[in-house]
PDB file of N, CA and C in Angstrom:
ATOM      1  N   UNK A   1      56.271   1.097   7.632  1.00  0.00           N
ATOM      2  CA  UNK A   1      56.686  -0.066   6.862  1.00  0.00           C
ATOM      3  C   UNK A   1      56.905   0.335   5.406  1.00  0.00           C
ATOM      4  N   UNK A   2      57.933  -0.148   4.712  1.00  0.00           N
ATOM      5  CA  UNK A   2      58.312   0.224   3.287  1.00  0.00           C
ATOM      6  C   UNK A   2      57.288  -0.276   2.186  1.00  0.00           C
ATOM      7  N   UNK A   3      57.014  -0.086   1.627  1.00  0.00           N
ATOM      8  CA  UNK A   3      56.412   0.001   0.271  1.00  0.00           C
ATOM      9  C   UNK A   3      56.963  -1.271  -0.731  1.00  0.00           C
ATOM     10  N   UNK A   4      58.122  -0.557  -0.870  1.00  0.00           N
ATOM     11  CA  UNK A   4      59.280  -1.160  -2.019  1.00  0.00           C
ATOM     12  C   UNK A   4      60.185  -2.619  -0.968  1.00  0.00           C
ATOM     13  N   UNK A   5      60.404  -3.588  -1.484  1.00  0.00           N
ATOM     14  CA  UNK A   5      61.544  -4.072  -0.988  1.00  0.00           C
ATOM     15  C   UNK A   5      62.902  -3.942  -1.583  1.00  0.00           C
ATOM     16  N   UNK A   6      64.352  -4.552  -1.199  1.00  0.00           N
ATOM     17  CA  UNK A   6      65.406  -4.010  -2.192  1.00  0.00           C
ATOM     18  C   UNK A   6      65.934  -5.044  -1.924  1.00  0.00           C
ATOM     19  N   UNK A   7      66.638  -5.839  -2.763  1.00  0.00           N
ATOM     20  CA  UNK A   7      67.625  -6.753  -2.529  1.00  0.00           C
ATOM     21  C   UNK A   7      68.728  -6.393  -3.180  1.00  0.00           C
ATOM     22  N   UNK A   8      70.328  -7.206  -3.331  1.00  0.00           N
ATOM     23  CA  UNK A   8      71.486  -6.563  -3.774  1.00  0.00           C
ATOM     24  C   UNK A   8      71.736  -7.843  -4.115  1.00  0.00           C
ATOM     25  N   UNK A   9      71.915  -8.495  -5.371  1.00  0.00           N
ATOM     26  CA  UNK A   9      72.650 -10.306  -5.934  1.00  0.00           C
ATOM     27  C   UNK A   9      73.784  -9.950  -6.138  1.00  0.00           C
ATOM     28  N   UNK A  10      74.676  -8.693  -6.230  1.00  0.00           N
ATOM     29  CA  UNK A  10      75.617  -8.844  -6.862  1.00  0.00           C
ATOM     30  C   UNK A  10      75.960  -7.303  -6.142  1.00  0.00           C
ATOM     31  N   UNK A  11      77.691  -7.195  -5.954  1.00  0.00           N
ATOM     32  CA  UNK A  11      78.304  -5.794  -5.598  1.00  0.00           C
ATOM     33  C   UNK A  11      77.665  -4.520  -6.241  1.00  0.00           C
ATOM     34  N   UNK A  12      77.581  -4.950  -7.515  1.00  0.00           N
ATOM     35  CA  UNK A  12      77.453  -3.945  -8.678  1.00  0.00           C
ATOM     36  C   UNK A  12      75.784  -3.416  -8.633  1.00  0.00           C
ATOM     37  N   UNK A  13      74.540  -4.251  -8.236  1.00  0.00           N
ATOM     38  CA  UNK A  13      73.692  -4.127  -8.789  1.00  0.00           C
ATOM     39  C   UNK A  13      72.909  -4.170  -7.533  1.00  0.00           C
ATOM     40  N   UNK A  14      71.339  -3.545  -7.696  1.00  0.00           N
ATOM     41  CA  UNK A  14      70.288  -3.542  -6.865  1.00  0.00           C
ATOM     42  C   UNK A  14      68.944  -4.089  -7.643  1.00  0.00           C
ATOM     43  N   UNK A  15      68.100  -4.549  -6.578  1.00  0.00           N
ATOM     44  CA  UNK A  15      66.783  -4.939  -7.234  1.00  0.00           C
ATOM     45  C   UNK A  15      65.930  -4.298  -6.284  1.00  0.00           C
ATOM     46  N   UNK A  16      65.080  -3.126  -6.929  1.00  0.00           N
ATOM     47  CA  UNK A  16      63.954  -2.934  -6.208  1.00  0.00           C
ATOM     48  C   UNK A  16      62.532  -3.341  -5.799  1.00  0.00           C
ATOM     49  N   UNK A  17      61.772  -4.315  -5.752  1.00  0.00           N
ATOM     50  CA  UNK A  17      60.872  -4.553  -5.737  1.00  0.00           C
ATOM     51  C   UNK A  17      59.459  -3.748  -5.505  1.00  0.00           C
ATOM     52  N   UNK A  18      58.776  -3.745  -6.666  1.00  0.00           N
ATOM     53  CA  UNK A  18      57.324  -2.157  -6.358  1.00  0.00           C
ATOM     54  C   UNK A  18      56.396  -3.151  -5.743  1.00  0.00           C
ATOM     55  N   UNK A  19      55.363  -2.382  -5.564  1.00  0.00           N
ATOM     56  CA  UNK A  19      53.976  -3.189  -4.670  1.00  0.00           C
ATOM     57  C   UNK A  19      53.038  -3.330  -6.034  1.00  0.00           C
ATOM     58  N   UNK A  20      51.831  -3.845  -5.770  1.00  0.00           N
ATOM     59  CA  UNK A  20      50.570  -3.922  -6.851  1.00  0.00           C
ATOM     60  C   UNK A  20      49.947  -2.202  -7.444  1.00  0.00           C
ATOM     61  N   UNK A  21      50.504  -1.415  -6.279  1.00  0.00           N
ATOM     62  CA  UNK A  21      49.525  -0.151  -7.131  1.00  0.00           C
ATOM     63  C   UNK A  21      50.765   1.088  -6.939  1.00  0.00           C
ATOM     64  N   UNK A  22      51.118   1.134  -7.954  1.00  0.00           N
ATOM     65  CA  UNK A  22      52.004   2.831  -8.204  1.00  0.00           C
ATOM     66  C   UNK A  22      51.683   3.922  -8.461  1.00  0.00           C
ATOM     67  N   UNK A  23      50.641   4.799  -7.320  1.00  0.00           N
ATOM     68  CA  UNK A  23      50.296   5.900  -7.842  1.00  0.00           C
ATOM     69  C   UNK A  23      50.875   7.217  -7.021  1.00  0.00           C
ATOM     70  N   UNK A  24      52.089   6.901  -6.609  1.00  0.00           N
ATOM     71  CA  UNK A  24      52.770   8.427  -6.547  1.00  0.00           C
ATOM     72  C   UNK A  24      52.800   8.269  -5.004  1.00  0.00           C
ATOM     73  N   UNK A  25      52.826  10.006  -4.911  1.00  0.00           N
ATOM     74  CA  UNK A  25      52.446  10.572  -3.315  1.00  0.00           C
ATOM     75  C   UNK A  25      53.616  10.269  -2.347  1.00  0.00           C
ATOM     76  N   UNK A  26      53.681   9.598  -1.640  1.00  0.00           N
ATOM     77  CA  UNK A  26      54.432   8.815   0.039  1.00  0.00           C
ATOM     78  C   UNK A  26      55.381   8.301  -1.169  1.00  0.00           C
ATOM     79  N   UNK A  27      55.216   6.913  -1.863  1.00  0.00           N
ATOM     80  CA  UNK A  27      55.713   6.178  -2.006  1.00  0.00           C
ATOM     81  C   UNK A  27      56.762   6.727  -3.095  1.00  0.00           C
ATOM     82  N   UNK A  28      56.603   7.967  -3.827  1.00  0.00           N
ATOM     83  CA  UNK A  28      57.456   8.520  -4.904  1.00  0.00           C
ATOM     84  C   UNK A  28      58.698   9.158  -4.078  1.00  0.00           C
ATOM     85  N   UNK A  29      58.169   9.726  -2.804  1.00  0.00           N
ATOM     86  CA  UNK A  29      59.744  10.089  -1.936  1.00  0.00           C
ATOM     87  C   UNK A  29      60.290   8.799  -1.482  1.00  0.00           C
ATOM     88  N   UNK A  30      59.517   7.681  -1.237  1.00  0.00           N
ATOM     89  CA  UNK A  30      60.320   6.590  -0.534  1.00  0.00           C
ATOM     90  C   UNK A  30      60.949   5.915  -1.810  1.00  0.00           C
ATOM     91  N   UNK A  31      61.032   5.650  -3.217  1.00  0.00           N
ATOM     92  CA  UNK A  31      61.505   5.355  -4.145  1.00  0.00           C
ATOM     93  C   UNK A  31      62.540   6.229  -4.635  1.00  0.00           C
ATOM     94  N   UNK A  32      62.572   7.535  -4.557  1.00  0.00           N
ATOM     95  CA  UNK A  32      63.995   8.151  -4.955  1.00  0.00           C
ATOM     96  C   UNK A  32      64.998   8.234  -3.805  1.00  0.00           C
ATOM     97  N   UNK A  33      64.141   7.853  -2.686  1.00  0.00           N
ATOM     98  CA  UNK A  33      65.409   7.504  -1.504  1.00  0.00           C
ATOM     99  C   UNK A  33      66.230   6.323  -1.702  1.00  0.00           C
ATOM    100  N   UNK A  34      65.715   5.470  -2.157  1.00  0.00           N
ATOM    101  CA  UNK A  34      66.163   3.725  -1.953  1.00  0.00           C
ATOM    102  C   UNK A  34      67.169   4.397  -3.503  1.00  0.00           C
ATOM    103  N   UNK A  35      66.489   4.888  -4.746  1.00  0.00           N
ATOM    104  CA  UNK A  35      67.436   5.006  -5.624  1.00  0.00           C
ATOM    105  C   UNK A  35      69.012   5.426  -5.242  1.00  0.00           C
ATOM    106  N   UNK A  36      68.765   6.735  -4.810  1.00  0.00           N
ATOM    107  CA  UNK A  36      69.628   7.658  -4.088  1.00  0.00           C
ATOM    108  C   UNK A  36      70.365   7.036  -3.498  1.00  0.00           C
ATOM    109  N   UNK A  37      70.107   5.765  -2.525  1.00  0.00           N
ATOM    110  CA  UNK A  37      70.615   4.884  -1.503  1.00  0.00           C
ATOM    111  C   UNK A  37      71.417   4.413  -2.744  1.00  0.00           C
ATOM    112  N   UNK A  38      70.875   3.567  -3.089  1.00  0.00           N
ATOM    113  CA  UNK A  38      71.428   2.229  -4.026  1.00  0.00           C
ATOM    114  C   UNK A  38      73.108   3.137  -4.959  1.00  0.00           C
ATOM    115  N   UNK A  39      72.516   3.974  -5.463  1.00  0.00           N
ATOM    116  CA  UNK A  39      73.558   4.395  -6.057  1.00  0.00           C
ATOM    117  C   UNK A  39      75.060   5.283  -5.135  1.00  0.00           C
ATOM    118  N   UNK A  40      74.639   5.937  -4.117  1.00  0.00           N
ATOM    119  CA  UNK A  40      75.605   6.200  -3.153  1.00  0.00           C
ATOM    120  C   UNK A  40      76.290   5.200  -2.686  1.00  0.00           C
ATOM    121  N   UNK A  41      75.653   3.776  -2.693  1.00  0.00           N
ATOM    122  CA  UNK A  41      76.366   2.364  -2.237  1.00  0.00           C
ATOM    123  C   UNK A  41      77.031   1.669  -2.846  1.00  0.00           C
ATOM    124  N   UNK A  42      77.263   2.731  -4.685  1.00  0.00           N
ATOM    125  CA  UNK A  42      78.328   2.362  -5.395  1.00  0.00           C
ATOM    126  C   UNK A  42      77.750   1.226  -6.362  1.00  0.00           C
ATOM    127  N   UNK A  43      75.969   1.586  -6.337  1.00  0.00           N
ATOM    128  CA  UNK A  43      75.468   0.212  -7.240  1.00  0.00           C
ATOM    129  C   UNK A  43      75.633   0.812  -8.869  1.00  0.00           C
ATOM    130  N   UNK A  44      75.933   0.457  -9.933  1.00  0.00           N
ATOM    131  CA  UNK A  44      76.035   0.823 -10.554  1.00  0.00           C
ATOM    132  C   UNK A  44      74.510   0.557 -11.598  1.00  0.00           C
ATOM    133  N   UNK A  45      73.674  -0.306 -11.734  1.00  0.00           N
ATOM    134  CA  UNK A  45      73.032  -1.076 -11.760  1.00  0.00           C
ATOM    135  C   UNK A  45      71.545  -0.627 -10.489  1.00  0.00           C
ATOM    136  N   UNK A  46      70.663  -0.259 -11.231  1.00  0.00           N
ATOM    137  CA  UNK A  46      69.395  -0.723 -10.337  1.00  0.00           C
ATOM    138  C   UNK A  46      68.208  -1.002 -11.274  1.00  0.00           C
ATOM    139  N   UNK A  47      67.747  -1.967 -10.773  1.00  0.00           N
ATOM    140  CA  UNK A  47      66.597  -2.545 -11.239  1.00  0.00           C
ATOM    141  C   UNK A  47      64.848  -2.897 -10.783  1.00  0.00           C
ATOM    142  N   UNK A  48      64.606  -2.397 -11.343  1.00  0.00           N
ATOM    143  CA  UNK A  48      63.007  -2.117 -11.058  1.00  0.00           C
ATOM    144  C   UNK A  48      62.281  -3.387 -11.164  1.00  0.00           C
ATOM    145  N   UNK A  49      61.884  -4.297 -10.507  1.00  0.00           N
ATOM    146  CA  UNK A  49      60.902  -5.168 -10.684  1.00  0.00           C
ATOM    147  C   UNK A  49      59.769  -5.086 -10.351  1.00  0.00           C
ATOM    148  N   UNK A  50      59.352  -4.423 -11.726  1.00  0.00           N
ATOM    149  CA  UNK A  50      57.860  -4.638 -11.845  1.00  0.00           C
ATOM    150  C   UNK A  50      56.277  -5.942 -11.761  1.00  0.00           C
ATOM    151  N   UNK A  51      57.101  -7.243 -11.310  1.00  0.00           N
ATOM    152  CA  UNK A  51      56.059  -8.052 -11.692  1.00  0.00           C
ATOM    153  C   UNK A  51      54.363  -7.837 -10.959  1.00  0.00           C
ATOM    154  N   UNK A  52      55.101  -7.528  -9.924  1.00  0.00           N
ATOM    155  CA  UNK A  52      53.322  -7.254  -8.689  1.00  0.00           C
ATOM    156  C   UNK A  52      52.416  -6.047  -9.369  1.00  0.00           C
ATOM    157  N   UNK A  53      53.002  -5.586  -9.999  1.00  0.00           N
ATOM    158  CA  UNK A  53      52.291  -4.115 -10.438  1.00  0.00           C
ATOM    159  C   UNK A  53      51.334  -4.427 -10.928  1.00  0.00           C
ATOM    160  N   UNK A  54      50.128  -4.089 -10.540  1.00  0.00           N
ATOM    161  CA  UNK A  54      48.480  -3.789 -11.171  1.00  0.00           C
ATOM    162  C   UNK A  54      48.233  -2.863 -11.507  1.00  0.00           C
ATOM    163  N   UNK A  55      48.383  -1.835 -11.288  1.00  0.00           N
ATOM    164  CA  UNK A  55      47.680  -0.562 -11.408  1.00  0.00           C
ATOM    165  C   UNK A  55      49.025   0.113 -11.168  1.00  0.00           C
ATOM    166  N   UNK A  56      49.041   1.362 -11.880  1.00  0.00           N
ATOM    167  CA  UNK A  56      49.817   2.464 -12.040  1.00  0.00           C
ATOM    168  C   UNK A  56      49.574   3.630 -12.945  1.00  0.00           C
ATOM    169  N   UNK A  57      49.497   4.573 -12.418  1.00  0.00           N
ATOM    170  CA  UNK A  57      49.127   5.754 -13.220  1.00  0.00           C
ATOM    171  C   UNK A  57      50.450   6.849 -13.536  1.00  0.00           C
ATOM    172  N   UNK A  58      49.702   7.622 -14.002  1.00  0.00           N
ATOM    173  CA  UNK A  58      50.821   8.991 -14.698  1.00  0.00           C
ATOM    174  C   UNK A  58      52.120   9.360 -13.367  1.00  0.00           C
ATOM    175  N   UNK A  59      51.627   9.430 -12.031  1.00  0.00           N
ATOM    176  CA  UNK A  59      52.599   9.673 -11.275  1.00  0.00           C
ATOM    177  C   UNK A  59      53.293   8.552 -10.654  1.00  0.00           C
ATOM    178  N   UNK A  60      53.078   7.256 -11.439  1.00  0.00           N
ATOM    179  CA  UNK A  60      54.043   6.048 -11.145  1.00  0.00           C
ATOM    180  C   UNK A  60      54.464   6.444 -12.131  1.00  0.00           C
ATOM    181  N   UNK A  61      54.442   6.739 -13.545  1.00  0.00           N
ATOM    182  CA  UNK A  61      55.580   6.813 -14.551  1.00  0.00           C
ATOM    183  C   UNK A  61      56.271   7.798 -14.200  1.00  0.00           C
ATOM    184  N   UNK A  62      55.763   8.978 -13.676  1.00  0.00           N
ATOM    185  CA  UNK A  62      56.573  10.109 -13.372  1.00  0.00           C
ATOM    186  C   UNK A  62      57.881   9.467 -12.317  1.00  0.00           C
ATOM    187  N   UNK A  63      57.741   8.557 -11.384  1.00  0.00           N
ATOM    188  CA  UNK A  63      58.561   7.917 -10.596  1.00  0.00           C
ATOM    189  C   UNK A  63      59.310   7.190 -11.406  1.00  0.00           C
ATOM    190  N   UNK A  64      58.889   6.552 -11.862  1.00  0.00           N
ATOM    191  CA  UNK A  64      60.212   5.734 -13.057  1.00  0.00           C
ATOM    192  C   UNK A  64      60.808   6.474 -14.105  1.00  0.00           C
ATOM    193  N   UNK A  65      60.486   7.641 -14.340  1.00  0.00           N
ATOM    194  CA  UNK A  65      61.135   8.407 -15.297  1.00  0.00           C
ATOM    195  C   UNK A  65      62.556   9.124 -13.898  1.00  0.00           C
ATOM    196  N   UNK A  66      61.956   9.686 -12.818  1.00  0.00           N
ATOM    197  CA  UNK A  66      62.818  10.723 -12.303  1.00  0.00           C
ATOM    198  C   UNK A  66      63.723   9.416 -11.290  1.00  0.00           C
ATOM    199  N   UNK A  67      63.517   8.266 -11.432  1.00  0.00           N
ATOM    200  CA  UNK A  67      64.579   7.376 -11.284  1.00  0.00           C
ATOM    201  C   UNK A  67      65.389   6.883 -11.958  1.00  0.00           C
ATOM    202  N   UNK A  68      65.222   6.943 -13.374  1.00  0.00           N
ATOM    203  CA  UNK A  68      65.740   6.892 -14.997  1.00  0.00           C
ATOM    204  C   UNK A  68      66.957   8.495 -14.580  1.00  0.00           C
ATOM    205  N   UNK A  69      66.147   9.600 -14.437  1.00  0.00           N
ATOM    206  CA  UNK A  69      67.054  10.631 -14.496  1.00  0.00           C
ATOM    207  C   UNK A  69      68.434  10.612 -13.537  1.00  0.00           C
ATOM    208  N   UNK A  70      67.738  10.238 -12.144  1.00  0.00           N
ATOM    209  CA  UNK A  70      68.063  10.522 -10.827  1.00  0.00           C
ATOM    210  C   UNK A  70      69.506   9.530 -11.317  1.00  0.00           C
ATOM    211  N   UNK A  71      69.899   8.143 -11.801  1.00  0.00           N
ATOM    212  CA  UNK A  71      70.417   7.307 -12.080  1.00  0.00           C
ATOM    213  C   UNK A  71      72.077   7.696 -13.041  1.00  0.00           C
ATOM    214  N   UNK A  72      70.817   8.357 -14.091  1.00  0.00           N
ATOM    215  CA  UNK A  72      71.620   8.550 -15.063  1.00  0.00           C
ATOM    216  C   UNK A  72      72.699  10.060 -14.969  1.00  0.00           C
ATOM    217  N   UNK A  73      72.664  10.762 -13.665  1.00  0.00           N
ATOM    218  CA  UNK A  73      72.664  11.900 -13.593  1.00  0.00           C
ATOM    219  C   UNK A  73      74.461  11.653 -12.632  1.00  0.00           C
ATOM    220  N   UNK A  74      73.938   9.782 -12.163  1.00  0.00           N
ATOM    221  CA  UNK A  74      75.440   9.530 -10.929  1.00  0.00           C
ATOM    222  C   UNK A  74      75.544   8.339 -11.760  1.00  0.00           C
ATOM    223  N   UNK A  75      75.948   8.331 -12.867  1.00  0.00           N
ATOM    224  CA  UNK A  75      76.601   7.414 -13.856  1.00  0.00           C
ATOM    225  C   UNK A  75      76.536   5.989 -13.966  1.00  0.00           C
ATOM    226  N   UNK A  76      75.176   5.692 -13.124  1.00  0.00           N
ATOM    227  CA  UNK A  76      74.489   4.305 -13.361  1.00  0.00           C
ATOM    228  C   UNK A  76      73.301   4.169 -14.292  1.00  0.00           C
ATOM    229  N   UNK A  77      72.609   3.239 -14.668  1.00  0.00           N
ATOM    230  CA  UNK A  77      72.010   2.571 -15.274  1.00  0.00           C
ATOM    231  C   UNK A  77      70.699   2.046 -14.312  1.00  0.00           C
ATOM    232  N   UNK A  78      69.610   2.425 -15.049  1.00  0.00           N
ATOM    233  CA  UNK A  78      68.136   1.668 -14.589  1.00  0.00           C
ATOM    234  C   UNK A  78      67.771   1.002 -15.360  1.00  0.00           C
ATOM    235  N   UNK A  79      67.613  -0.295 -15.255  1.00  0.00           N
ATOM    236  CA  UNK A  79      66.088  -1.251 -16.069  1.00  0.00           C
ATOM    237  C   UNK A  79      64.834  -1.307 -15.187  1.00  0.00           C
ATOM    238  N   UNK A  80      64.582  -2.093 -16.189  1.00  0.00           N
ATOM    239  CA  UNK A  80      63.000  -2.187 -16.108  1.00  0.00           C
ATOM    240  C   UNK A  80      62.683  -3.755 -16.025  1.00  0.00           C
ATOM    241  N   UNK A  81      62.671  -4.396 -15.290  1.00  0.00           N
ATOM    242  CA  UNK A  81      62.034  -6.379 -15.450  1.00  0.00           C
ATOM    243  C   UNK A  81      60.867  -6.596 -14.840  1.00  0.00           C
ATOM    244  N   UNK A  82      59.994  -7.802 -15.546  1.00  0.00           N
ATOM    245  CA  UNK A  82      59.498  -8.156 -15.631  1.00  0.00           C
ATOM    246  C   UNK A  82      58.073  -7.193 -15.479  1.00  0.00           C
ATOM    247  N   UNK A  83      57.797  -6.692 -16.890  1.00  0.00           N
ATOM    248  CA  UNK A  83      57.261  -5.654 -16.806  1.00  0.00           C
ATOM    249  C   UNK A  83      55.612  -6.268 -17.182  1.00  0.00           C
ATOM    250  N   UNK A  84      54.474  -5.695 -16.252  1.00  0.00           N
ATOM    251  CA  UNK A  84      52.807  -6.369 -16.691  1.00  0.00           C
ATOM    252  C   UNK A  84      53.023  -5.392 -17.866  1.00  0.00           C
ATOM    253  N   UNK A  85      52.084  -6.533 -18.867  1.00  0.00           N
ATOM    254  CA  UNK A  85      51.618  -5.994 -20.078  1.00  0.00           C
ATOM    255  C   UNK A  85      50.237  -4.772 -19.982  1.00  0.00           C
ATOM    256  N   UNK A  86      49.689  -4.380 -18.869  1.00  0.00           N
ATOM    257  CA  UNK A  86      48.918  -3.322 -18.752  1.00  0.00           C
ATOM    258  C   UNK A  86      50.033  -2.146 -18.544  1.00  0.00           C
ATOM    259  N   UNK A  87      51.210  -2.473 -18.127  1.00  0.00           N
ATOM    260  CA  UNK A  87      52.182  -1.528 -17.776  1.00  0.00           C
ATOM    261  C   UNK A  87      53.064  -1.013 -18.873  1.00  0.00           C
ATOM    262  N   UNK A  88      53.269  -2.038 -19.446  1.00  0.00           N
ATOM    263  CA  UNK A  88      53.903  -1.734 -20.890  1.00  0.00           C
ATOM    264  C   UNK A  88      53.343  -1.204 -21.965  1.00  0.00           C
ATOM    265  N   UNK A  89      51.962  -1.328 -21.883  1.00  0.00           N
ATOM    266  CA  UNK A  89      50.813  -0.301 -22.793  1.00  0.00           C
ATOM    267  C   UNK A  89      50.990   0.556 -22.445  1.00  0.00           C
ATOM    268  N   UNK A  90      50.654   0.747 -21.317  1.00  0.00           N
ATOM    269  CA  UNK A  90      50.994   2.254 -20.474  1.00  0.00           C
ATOM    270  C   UNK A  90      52.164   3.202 -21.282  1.00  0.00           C
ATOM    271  N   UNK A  91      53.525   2.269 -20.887  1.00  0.00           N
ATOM    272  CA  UNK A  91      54.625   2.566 -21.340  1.00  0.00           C
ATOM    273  C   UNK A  91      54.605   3.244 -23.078  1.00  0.00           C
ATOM    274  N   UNK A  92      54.320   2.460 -23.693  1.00  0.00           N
ATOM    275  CA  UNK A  92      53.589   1.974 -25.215  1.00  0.00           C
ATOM    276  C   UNK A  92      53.037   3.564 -25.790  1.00  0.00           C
ATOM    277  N   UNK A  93      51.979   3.621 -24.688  1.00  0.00           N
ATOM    278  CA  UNK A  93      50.822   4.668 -25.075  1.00  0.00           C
ATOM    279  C   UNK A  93      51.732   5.978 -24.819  1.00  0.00           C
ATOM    280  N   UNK A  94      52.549   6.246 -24.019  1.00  0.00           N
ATOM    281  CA  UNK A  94      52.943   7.787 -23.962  1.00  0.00           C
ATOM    282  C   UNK A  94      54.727   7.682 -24.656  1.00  0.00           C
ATOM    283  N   UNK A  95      55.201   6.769 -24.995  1.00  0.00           N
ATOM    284  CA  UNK A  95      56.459   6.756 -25.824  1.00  0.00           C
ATOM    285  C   UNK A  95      57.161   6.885 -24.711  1.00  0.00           C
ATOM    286  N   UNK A  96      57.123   6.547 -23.702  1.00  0.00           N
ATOM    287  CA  UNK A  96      58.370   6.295 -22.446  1.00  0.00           C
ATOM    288  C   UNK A  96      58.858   4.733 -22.736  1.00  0.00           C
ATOM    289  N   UNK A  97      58.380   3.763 -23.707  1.00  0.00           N
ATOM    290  CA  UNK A  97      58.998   2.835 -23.467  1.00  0.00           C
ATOM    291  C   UNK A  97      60.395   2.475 -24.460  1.00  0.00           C
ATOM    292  N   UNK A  98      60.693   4.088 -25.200  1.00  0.00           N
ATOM    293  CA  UNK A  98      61.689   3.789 -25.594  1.00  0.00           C
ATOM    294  C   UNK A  98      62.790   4.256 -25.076  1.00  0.00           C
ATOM    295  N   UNK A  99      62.513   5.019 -24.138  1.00  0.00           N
ATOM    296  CA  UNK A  99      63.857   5.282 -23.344  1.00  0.00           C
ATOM    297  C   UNK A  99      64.666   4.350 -22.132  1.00  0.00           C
ATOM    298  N   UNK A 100      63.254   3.284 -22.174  1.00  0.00           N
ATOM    299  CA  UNK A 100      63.903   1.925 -20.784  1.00  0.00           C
ATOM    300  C   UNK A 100      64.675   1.167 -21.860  1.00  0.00           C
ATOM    301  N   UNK A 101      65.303   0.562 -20.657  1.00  0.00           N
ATOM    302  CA  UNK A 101      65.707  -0.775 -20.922  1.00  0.00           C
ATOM    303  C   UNK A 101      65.163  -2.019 -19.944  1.00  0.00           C
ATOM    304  N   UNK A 102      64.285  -2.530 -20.965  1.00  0.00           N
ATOM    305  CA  UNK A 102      63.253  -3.462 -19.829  1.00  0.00           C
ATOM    306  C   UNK A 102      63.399  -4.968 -20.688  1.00  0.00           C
ATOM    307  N   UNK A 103      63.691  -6.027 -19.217  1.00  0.00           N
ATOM    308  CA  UNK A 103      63.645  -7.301 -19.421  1.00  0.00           C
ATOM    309  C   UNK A 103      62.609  -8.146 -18.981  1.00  0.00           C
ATOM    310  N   UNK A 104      62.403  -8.918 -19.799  1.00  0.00           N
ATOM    311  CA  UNK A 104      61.441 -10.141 -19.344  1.00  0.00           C
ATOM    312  C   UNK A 104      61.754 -10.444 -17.506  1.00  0.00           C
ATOM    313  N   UNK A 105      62.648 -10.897 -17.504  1.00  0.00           N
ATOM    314  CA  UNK A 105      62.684 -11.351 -16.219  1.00  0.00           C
ATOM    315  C   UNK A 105      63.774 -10.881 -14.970  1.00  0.00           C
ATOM    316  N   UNK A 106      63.681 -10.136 -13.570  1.00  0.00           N
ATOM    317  CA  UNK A 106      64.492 -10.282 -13.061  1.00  0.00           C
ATOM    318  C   UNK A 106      66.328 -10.310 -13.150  1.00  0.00           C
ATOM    319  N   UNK A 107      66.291 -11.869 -13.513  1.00  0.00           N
ATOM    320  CA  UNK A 107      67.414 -12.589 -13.156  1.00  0.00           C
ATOM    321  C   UNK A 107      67.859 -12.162 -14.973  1.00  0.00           C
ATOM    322  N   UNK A 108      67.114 -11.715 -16.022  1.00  0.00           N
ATOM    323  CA  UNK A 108      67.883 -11.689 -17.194  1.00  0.00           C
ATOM    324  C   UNK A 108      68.663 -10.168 -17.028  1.00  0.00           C
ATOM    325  N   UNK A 109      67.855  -9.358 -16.242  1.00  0.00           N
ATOM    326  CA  UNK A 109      68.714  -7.806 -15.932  1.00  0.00           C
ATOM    327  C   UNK A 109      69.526  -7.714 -14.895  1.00  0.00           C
ATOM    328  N   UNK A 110      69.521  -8.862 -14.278  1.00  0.00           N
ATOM    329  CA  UNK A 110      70.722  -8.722 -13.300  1.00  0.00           C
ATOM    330  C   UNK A 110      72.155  -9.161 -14.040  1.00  0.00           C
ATOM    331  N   UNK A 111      71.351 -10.607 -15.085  1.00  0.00           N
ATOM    332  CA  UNK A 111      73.027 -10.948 -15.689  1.00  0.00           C
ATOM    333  C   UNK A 111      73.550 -10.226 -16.447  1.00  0.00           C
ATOM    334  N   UNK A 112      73.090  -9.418 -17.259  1.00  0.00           N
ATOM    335  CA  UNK A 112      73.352  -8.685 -18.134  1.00  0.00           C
ATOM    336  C   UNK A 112      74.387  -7.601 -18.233  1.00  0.00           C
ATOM    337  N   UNK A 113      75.414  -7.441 -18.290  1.00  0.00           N
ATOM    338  CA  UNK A 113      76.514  -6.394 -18.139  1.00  0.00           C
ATOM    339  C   UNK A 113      76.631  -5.583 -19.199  1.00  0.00           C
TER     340      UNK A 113
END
């Protein structure tokens, strides 16, 4: 059973959905697959929704960084929505949060072109 869910609102764009705890391992190959996916499917656009996230450590950022790369490498774009404020400290504390582009909500990084 998957980890992540994915939905698609729009041709252009993907939404990934994470679980409550991001700490790597299984779930870091099943997340650069769905990336990998999303962008071979011509998404230009993928988006990380963070809201469930509780817990996440150094090798969940390592996953959102090498999905940041993985992205930017086949000429799409990653955000970051609805990000927990334990997550954004996170972010905060090691200076990765200036390389996202992270929205309050979902539906504000999907409209966004």
């Amino acid at each position: 059973m998957s980890t992540f869910s994915v939905r698609k609102p729009s041709d252009t764009s993907a939404v990934i959905s994470f679980p409550t705890e991001v700490i790597g391992g299984q779930d870091a190959m099943e997340l650069a697959h769905l990336v990998r996916q999303c962008a071979s499917e011509g998404k230009s656009t993928v988006i990380l929704d963070l809201a469930e996230v509780l817990i996440m450590n150094s090798s969940g950022l390592g996953m959102l960084v090498s999905s940041l790369t993985s992205l930017k490498r086949q000429g799409a774009k990653l955000r970051l929505a609805a990000v927990p404020e334990k997550v954004e400290s996170l972010l905060t504390m090691t200076q990765l949060k200036q390389i996202f582009d992270i929205y309050p909500t979902v539906s504000d990084a999907v409209e966004i072109k």
